[in-house]
Protein backbone atom coordinates (compact mmCIF):
# COMPACT_ATOMS: atom_id res chain seq x y z
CA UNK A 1 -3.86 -1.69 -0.24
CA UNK A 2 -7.04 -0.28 -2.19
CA UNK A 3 -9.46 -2.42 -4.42
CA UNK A 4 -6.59 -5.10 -4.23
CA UNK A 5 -6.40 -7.38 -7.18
CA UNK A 6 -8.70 -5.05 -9.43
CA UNK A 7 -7.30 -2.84 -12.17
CA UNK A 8 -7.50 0.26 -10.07
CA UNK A 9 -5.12 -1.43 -7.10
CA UNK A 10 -3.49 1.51 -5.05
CA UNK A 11 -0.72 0.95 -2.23
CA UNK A 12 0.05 3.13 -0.02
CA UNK A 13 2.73 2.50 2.51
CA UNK A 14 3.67 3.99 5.40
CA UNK A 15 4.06 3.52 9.26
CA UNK A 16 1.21 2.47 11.82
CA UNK A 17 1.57 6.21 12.71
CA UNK A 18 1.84 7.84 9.47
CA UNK A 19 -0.71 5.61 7.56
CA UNK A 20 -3.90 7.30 8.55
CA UNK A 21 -3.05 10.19 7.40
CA UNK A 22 -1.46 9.17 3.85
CA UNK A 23 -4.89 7.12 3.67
CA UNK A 24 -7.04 9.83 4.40
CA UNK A 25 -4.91 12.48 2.28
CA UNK A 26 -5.04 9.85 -0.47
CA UNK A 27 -9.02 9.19 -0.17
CA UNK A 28 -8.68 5.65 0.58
CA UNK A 29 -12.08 3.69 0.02
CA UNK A 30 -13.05 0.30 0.86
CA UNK A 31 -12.53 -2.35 -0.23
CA UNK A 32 -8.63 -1.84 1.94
CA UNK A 33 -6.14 -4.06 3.65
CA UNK A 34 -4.05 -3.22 6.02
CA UNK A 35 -0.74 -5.04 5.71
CA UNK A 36 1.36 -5.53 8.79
CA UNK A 37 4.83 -7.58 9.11
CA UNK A 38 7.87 -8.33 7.47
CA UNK A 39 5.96 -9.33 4.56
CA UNK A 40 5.33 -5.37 4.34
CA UNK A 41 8.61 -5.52 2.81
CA UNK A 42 8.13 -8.34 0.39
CA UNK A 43 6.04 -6.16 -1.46
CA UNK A 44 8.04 -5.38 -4.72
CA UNK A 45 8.87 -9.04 -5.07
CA UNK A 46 5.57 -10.35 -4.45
CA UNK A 47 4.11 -7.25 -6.98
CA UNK A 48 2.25 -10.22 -9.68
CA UNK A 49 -0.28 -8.46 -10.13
CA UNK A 50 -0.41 -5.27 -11.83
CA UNK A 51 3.39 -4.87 -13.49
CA UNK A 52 4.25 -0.84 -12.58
CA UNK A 53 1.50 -1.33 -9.80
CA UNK A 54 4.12 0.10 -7.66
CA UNK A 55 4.83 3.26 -10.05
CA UNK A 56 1.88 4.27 -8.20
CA UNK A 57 2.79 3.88 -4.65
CA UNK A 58 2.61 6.24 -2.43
CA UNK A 59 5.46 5.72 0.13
CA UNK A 60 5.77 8.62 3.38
CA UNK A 61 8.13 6.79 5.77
CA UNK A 62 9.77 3.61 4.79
CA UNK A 63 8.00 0.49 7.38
CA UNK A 64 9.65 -0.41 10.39
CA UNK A 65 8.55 -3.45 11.41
């Protein structure tokens, strides 16, 4: 998650192995979270902040956690 809470808010979501690359193909800049867990997938319900903030998402490889 990029600039998290701020009006430019980007999530990108991927797998621990496919996430570096998504982040670095997607110019990820700080300030970035990493998210890891089940509440990975939680994400569309717990999406308060920015409503169509995950319009933007980029998504590679749905999570396994």
């Amino acid at each position: 998650m990029e600039k998290a809470t701020l009006p430019k808010q980007r999530i990108i979501a991927g797998t621990l192995q496919s996430l570096p690359g998504l982040a670095a193909e997607a110019g990820v800049k700080p300030p970035a979270l990493l998210i890891v867990g089940e509440v990975v997938r939680l994400r569309e319900k717990l999406a308060w902040f920015s409503p169509g903030a995950l319009e933007k998402e980029t998504v590679a490889d749905k999570p396994t956690v």
